[in-house]
PDB file of N, CA and C in Angstrom:
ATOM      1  N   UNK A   1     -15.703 -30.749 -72.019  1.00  0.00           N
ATOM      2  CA  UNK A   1     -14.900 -31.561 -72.903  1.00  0.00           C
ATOM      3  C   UNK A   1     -15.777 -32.116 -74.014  1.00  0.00           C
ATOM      4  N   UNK A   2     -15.280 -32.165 -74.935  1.00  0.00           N
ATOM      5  CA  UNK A   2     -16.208 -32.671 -76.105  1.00  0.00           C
ATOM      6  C   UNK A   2     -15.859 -34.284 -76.344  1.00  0.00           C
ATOM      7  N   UNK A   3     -16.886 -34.561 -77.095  1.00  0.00           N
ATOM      8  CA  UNK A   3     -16.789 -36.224 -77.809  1.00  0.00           C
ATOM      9  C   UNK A   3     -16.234 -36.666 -78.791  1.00  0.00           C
ATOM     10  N   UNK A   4     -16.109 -35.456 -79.669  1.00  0.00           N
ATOM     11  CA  UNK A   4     -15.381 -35.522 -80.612  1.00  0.00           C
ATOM     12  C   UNK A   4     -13.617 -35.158 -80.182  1.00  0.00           C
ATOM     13  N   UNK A   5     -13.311 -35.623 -79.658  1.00  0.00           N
ATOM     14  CA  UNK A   5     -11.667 -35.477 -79.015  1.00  0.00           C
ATOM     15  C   UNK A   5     -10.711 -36.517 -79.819  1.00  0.00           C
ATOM     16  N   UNK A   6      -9.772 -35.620 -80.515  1.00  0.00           N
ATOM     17  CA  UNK A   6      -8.201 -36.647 -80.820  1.00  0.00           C
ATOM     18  C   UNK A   6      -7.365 -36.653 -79.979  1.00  0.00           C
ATOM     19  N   UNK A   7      -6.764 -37.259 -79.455  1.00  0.00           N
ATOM     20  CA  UNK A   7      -5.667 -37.145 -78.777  1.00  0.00           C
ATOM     21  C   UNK A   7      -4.097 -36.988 -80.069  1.00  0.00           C
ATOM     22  N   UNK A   8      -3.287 -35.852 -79.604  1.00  0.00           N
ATOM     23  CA  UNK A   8      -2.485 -35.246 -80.262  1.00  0.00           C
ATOM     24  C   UNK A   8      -1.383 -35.785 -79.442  1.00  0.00           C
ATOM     25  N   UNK A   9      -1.070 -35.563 -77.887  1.00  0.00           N
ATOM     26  CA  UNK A   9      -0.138 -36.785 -77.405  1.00  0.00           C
ATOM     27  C   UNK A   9      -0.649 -37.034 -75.492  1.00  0.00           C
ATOM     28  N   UNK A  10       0.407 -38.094 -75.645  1.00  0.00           N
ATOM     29  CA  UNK A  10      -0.530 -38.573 -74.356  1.00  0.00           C
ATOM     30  C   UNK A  10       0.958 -38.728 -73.452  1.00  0.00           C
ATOM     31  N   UNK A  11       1.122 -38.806 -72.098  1.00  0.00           N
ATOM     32  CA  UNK A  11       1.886 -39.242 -71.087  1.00  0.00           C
ATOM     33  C   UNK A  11       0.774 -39.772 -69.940  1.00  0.00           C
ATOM     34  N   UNK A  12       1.357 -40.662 -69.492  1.00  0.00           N
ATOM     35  CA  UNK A  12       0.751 -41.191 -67.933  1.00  0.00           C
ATOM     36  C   UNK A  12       0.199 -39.991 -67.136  1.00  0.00           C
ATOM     37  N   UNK A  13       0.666 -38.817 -67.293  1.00  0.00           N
ATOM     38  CA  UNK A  13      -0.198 -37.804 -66.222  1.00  0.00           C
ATOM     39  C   UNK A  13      -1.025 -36.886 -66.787  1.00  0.00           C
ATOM     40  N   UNK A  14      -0.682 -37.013 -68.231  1.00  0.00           N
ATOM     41  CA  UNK A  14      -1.782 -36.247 -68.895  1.00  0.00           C
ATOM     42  C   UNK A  14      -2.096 -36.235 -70.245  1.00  0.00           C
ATOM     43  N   UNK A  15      -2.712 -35.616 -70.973  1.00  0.00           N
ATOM     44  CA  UNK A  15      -2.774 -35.429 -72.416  1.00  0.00           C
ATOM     45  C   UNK A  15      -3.560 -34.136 -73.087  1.00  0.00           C
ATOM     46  N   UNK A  16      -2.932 -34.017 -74.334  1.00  0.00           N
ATOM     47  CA  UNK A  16      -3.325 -33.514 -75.423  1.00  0.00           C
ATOM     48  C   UNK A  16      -4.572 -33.283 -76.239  1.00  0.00           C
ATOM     49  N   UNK A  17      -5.454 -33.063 -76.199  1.00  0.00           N
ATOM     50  CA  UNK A  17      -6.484 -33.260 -77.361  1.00  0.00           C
ATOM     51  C   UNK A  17      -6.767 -32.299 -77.843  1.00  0.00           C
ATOM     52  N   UNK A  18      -7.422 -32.330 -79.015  1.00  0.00           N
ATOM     53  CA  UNK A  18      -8.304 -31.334 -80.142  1.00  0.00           C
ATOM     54  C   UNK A  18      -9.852 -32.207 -80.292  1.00  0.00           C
ATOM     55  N   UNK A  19     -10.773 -31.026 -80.466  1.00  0.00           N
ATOM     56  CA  UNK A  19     -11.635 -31.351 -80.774  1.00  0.00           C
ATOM     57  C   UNK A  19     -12.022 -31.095 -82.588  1.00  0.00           C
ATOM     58  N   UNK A  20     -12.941 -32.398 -82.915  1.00  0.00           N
ATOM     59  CA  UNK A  20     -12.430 -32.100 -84.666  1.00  0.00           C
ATOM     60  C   UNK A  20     -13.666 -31.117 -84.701  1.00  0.00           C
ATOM     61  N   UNK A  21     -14.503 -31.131 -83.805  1.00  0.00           N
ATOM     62  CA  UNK A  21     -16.080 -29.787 -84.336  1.00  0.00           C
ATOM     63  C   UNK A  21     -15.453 -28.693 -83.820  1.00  0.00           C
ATOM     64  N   UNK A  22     -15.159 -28.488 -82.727  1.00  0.00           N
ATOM     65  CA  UNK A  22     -15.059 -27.341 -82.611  1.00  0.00           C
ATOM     66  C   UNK A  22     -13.619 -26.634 -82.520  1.00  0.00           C
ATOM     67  N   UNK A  23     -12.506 -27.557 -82.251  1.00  0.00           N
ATOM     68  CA  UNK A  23     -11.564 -27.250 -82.613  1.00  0.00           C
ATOM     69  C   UNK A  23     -10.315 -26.698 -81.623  1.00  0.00           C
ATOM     70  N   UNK A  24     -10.913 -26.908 -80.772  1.00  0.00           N
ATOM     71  CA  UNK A  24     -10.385 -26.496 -79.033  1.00  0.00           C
ATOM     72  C   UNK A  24      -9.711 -27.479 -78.502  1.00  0.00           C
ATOM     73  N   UNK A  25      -8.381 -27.160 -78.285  1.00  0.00           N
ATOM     74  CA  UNK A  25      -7.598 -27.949 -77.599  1.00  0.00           C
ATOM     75  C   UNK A  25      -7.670 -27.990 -76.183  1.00  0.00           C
ATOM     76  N   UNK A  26      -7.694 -29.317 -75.488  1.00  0.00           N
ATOM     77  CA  UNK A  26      -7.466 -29.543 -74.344  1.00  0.00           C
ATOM     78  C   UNK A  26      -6.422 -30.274 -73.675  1.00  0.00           C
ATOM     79  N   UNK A  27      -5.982 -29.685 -72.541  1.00  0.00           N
ATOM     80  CA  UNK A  27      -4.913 -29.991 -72.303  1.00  0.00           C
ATOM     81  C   UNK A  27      -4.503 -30.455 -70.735  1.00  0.00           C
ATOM     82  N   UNK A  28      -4.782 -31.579 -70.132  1.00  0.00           N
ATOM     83  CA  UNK A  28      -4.706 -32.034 -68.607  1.00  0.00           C
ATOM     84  C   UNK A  28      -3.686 -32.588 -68.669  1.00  0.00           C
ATOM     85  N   UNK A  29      -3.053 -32.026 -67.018  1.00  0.00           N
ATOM     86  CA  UNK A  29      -2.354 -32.484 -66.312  1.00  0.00           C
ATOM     87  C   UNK A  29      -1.917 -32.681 -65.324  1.00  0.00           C
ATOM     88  N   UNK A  30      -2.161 -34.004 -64.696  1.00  0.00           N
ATOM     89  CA  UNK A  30      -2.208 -34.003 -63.119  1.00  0.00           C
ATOM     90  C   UNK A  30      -3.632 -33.757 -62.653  1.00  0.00           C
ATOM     91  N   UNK A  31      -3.844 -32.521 -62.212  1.00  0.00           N
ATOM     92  CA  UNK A  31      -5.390 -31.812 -61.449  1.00  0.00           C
ATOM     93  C   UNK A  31      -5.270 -30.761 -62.464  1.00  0.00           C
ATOM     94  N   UNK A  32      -5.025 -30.525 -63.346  1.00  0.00           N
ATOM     95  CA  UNK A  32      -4.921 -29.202 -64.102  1.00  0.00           C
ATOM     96  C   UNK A  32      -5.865 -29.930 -65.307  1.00  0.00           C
ATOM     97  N   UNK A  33      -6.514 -28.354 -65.811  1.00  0.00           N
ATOM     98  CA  UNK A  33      -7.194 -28.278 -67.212  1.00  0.00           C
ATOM     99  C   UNK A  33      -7.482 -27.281 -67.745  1.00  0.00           C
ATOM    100  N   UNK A  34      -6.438 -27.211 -68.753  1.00  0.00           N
ATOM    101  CA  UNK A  34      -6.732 -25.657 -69.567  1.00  0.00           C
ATOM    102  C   UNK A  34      -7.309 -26.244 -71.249  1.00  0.00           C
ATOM    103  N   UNK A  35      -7.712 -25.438 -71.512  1.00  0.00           N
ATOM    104  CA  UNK A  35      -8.479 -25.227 -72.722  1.00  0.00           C
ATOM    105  C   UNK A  35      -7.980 -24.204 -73.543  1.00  0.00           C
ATOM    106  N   UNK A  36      -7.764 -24.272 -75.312  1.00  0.00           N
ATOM    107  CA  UNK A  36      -6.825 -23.363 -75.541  1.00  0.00           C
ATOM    108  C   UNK A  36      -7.893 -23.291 -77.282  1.00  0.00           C
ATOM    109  N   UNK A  37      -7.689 -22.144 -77.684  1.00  0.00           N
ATOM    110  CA  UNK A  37      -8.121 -22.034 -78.840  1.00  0.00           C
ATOM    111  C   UNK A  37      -6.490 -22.194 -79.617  1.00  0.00           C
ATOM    112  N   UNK A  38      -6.580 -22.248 -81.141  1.00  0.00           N
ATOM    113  CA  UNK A  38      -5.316 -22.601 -81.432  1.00  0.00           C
ATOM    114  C   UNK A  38      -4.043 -21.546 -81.470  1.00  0.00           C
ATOM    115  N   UNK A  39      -4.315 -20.343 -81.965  1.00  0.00           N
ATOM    116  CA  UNK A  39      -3.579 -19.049 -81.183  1.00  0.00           C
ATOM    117  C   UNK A  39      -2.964 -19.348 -79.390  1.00  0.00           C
ATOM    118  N   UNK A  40      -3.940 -19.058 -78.754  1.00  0.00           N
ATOM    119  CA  UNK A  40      -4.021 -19.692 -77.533  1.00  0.00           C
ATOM    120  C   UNK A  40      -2.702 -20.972 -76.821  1.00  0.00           C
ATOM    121  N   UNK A  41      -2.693 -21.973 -77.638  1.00  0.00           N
ATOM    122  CA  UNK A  41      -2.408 -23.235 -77.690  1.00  0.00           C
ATOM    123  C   UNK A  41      -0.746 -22.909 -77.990  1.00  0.00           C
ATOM    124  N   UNK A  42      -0.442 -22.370 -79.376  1.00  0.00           N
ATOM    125  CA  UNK A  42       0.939 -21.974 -79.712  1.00  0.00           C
ATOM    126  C   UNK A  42       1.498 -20.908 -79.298  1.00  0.00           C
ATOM    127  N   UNK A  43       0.653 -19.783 -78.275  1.00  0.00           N
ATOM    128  CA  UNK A  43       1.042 -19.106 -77.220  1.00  0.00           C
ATOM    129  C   UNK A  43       1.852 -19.463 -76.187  1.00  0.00           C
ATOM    130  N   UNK A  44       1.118 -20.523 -75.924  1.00  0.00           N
ATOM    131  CA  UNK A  44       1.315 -20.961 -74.517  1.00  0.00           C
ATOM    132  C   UNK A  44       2.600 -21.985 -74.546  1.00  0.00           C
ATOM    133  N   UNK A  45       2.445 -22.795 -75.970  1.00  0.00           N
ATOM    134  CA  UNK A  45       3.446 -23.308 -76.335  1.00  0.00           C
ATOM    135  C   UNK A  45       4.721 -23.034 -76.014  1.00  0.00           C
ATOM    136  N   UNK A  46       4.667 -22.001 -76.885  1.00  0.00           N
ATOM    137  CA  UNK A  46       5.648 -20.776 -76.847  1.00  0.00           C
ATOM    138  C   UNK A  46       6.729 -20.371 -75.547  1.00  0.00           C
ATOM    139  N   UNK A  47       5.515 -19.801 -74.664  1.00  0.00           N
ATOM    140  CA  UNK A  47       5.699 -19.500 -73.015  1.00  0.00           C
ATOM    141  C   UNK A  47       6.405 -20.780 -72.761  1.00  0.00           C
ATOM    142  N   UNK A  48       6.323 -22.062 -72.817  1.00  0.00           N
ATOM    143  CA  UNK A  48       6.989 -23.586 -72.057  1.00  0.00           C
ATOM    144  C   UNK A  48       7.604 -23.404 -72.712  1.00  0.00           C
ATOM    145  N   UNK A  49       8.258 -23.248 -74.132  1.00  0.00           N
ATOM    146  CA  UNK A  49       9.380 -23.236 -74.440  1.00  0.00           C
ATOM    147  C   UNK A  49      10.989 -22.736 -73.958  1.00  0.00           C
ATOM    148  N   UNK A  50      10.278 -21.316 -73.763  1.00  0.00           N
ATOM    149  CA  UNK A  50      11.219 -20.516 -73.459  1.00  0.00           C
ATOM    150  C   UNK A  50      11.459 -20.262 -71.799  1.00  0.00           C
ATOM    151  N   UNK A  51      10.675 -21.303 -71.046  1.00  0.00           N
ATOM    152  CA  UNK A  51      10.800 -21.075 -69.842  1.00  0.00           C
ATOM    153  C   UNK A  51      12.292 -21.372 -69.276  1.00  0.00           C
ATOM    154  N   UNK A  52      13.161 -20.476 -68.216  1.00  0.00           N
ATOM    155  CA  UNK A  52      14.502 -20.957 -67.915  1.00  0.00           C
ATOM    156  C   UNK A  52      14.119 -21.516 -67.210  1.00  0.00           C
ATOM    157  N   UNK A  53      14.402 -22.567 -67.100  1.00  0.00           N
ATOM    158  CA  UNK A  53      14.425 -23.334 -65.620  1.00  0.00           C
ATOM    159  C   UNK A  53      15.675 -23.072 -64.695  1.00  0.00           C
ATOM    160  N   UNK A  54      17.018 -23.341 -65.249  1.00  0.00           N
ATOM    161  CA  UNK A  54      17.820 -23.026 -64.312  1.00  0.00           C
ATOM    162  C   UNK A  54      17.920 -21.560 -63.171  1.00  0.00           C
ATOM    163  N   UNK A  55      17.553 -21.303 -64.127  1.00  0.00           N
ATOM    164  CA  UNK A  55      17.128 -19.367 -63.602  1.00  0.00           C
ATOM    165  C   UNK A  55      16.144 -19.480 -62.708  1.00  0.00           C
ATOM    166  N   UNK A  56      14.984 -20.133 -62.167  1.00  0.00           N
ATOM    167  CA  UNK A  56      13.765 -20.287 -61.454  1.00  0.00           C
ATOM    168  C   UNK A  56      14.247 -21.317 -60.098  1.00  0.00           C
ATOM    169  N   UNK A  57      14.938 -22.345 -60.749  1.00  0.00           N
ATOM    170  CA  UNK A  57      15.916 -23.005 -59.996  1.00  0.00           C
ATOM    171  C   UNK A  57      16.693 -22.146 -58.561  1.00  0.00           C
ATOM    172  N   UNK A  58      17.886 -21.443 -59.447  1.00  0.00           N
ATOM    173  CA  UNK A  58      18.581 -20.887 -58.542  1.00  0.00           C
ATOM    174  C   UNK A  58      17.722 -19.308 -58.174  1.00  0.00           C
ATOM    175  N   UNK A  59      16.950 -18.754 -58.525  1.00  0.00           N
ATOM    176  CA  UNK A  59      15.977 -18.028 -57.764  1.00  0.00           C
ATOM    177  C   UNK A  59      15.416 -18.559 -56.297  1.00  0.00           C
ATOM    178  N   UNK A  60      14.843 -19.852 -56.508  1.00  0.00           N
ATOM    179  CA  UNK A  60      13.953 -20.001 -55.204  1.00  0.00           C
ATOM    180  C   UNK A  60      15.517 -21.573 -54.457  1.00  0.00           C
ATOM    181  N   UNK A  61      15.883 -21.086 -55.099  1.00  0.00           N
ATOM    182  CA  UNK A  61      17.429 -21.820 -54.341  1.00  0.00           C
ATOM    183  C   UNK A  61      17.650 -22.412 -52.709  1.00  0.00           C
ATOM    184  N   UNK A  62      17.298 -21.330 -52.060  1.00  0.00           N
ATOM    185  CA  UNK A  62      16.861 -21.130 -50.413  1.00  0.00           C
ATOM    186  C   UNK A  62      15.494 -21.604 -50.188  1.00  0.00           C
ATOM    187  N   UNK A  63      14.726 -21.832 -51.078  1.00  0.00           N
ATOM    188  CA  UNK A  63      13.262 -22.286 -50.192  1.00  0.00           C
ATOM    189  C   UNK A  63      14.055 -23.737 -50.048  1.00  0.00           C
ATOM    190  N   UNK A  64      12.446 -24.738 -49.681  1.00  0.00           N
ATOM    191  CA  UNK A  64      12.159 -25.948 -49.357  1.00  0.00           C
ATOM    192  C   UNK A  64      11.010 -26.444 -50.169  1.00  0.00           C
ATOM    193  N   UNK A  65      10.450 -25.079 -50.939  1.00  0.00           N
ATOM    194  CA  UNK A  65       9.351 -25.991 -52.295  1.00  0.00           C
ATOM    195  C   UNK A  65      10.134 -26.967 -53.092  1.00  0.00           C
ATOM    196  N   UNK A  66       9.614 -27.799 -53.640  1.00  0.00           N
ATOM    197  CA  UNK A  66       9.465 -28.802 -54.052  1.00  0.00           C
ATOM    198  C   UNK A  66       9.374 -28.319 -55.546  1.00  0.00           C
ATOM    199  N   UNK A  67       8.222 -27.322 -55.846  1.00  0.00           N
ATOM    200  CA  UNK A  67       8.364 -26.424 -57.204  1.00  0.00           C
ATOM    201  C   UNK A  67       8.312 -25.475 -56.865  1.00  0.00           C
ATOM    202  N   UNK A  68       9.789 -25.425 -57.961  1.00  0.00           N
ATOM    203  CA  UNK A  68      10.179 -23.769 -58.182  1.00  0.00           C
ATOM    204  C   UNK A  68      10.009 -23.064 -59.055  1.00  0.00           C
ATOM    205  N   UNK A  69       9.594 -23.278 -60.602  1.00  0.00           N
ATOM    206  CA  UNK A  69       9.560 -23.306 -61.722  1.00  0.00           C
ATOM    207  C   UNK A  69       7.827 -22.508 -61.954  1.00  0.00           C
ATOM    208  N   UNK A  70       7.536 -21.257 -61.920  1.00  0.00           N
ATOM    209  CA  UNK A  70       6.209 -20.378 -61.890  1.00  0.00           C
ATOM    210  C   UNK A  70       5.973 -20.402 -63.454  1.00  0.00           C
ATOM    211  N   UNK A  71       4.481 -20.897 -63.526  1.00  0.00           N
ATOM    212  CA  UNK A  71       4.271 -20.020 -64.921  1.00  0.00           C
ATOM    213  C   UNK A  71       2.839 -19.093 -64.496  1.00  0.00           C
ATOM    214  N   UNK A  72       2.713 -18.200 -64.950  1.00  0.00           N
ATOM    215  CA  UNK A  72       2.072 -17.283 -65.036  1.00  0.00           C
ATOM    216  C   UNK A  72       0.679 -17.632 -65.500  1.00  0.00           C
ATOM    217  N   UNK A  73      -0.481 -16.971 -64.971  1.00  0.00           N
ATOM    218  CA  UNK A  73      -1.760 -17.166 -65.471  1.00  0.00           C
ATOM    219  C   UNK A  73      -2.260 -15.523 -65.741  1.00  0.00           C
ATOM    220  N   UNK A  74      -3.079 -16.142 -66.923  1.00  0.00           N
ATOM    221  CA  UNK A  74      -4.291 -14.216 -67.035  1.00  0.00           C
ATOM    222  C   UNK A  74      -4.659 -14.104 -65.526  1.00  0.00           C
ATOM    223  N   UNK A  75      -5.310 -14.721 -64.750  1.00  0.00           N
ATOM    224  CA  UNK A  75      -5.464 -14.401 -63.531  1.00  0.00           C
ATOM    225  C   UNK A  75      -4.669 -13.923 -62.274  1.00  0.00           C
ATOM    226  N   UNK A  76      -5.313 -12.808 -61.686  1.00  0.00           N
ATOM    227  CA  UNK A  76      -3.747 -12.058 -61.093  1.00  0.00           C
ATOM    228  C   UNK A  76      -3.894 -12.483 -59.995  1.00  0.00           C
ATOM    229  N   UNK A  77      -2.905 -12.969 -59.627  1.00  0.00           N
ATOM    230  CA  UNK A  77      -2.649 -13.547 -58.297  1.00  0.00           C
ATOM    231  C   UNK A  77      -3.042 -15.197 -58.418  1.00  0.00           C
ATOM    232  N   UNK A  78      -2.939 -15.736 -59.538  1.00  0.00           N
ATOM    233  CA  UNK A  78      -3.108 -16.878 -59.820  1.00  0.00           C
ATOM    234  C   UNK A  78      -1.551 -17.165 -60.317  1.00  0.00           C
ATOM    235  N   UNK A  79      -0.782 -18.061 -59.625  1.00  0.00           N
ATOM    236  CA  UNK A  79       0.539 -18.766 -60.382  1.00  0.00           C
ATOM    237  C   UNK A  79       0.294 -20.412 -60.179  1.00  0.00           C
ATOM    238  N   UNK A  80       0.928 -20.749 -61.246  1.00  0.00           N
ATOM    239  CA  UNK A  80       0.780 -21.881 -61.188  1.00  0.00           C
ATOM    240  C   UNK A  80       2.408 -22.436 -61.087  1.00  0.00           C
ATOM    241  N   UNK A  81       2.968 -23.660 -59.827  1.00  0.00           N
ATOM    242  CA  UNK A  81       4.139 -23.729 -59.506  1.00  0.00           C
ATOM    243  C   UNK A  81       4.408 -25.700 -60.215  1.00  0.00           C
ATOM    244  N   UNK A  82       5.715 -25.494 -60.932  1.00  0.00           N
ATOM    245  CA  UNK A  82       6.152 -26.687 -61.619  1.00  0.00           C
ATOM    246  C   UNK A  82       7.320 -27.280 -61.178  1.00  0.00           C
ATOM    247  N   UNK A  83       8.089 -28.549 -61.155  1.00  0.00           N
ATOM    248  CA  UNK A  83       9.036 -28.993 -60.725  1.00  0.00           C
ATOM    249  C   UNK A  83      10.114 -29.472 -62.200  1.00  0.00           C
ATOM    250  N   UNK A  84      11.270 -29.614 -62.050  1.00  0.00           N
ATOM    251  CA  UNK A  84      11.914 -29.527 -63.708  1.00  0.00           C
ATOM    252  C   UNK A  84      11.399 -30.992 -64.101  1.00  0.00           C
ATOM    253  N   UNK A  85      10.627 -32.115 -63.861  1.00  0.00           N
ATOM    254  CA  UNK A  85      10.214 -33.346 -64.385  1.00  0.00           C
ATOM    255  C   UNK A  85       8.759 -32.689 -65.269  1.00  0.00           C
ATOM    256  N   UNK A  86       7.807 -31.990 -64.651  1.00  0.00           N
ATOM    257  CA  UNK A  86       6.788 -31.786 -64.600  1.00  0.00           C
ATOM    258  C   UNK A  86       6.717 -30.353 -65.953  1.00  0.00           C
ATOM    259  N   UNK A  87       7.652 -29.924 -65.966  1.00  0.00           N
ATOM    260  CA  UNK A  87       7.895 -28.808 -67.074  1.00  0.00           C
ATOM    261  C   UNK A  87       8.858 -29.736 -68.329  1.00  0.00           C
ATOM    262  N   UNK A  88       9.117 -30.601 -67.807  1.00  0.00           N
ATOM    263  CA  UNK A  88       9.337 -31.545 -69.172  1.00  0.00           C
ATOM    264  C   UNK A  88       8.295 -32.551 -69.829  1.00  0.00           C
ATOM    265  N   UNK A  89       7.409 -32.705 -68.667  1.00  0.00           N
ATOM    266  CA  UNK A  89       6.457 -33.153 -69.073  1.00  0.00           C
ATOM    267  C   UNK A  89       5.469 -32.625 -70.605  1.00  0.00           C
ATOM    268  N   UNK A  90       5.178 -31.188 -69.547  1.00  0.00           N
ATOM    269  CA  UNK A  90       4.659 -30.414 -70.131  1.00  0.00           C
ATOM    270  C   UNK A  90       5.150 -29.983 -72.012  1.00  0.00           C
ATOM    271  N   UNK A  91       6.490 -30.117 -71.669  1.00  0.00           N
ATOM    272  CA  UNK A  91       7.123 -29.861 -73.361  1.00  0.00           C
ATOM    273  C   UNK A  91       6.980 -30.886 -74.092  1.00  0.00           C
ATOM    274  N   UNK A  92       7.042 -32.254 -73.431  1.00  0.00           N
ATOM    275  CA  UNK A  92       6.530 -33.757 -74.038  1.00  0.00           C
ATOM    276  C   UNK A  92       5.166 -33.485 -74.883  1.00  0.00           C
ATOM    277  N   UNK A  93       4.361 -33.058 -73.942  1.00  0.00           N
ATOM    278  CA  UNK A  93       2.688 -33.393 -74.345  1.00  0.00           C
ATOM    279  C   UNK A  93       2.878 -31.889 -75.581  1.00  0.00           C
ATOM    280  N   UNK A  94       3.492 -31.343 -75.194  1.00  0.00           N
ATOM    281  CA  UNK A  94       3.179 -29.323 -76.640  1.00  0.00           C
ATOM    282  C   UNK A  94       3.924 -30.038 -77.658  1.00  0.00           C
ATOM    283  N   UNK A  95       4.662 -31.608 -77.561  1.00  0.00           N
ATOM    284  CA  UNK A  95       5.391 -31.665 -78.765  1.00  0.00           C
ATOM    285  C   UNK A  95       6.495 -31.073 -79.358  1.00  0.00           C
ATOM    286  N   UNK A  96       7.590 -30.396 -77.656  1.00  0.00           N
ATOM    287  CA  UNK A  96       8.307 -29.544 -77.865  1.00  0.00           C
ATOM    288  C   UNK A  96       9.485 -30.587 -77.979  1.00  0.00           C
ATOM    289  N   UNK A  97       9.712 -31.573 -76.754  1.00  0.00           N
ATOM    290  CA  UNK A  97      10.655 -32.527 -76.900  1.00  0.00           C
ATOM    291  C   UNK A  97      10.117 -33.871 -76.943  1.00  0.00           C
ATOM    292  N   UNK A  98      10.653 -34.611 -77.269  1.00  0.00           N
ATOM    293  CA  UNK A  98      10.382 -36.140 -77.466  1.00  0.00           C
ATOM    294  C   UNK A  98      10.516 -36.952 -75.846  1.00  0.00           C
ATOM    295  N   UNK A  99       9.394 -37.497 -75.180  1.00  0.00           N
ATOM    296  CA  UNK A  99       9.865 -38.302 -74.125  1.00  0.00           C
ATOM    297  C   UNK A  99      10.791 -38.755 -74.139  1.00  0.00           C
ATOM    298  N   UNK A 100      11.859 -39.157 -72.816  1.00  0.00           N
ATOM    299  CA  UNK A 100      12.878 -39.662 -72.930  1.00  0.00           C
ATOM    300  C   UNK A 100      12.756 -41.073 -72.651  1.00  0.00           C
ATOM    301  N   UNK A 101      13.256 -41.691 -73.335  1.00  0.00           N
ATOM    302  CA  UNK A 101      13.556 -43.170 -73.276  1.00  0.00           C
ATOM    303  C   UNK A 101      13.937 -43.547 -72.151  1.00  0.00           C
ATOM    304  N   UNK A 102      14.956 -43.238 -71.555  1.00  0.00           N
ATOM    305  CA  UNK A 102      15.441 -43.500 -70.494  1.00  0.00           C
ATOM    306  C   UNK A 102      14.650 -43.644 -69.106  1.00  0.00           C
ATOM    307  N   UNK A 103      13.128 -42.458 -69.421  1.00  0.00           N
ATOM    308  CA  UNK A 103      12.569 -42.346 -68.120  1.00  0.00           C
ATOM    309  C   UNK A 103      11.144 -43.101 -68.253  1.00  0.00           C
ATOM    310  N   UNK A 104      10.979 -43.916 -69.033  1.00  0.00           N
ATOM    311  CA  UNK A 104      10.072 -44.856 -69.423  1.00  0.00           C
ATOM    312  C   UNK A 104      10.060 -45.617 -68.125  1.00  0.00           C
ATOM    313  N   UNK A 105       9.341 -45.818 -67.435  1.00  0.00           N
ATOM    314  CA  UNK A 105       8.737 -46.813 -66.084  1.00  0.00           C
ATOM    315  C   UNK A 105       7.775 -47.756 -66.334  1.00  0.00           C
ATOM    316  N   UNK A 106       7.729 -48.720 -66.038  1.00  0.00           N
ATOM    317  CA  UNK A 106       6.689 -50.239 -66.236  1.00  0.00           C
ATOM    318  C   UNK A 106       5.096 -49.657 -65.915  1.00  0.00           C
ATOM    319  N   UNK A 107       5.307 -48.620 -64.918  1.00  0.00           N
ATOM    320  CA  UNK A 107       3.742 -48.504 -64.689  1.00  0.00           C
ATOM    321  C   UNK A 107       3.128 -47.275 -65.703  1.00  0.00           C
ATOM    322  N   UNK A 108       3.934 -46.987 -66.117  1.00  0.00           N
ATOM    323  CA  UNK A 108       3.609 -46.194 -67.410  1.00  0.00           C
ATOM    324  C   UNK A 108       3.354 -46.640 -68.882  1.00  0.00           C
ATOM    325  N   UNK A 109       3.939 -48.152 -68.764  1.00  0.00           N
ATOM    326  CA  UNK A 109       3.581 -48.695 -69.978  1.00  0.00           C
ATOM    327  C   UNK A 109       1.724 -49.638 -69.795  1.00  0.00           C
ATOM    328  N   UNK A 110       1.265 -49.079 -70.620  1.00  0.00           N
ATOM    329  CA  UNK A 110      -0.009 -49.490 -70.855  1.00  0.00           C
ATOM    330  C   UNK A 110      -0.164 -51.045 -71.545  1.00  0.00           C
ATOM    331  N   UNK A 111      -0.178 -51.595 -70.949  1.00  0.00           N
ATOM    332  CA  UNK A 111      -0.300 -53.523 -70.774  1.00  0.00           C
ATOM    333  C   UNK A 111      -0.458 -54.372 -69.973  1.00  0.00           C
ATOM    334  N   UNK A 112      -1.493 -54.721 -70.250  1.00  0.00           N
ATOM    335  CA  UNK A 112      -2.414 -56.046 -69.563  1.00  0.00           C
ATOM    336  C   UNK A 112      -0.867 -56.760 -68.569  1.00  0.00           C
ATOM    337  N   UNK A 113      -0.292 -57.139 -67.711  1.00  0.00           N
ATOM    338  CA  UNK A 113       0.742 -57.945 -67.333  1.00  0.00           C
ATOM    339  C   UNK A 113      -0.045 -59.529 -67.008  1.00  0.00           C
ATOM    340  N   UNK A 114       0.133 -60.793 -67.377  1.00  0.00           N
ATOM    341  CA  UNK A 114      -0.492 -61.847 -67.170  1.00  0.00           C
ATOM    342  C   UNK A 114       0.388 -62.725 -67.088  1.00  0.00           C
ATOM    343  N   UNK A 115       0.966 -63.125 -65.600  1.00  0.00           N
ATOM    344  CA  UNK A 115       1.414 -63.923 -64.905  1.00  0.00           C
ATOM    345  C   UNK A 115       1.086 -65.448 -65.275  1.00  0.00           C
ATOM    346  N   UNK A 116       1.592 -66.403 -65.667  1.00  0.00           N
ATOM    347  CA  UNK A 116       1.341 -67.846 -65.822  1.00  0.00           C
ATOM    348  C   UNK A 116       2.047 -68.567 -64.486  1.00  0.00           C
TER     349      UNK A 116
END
């Protein structure tokens, strides 16, 4: 990770950055960390965009996972498994949709709380 890091957007489980030297986006979430050149970055974008969820949904319909929602890695036999909060997440931080207001939680808001 570099020092020179902007943050581009942030949620409670993860964030966004670019680096201004070298120019590499990083991108955590949860236990995850990918690194994206900017091609790379609006690739992948891309891929969360167009992911169905309902379709992945009623695919794994009959399990008991928790996530059903696969995205794919260059690595074969590497999947990585998402839940529909966690793939909205994900479109939050690419700047695909706007957090929702509604799902704003107190421990997500970043402030000192000081009891008198």
């Amino acid at each position: 990770m570099c020092k020179n890091s902007k943050i581009i957007s942030s949620l409670s489980n993860g964030e966004l950055t670019v680096c201004r030297v070298c120019k590499i986006y990083s991108l955590t979430y949860n236990n995850l960390f990918f690194q994206f050149d900017k091609e790379q970055l609006l690739q992948f974008r891309k891929y969360i965009q167009h992911i169905d969820i309902n379709y992945w949904l009623d695919f794994y319909s009959q399990t008991t996972k928790k996530r059903k929602i696969p995205i794919s890695t260059p690595n074969e036999g590497l999947v990585l498994f998402f839940n529909e909060e966690e793939i909205a997440d994900l479109k939050s931080l690419m700047l695909l949709k706007s957090a929702s207001k509604n799902k704003l939680l107190a421990s997500e808001i970043n402030y000192t709380l000081i009891l008198n």
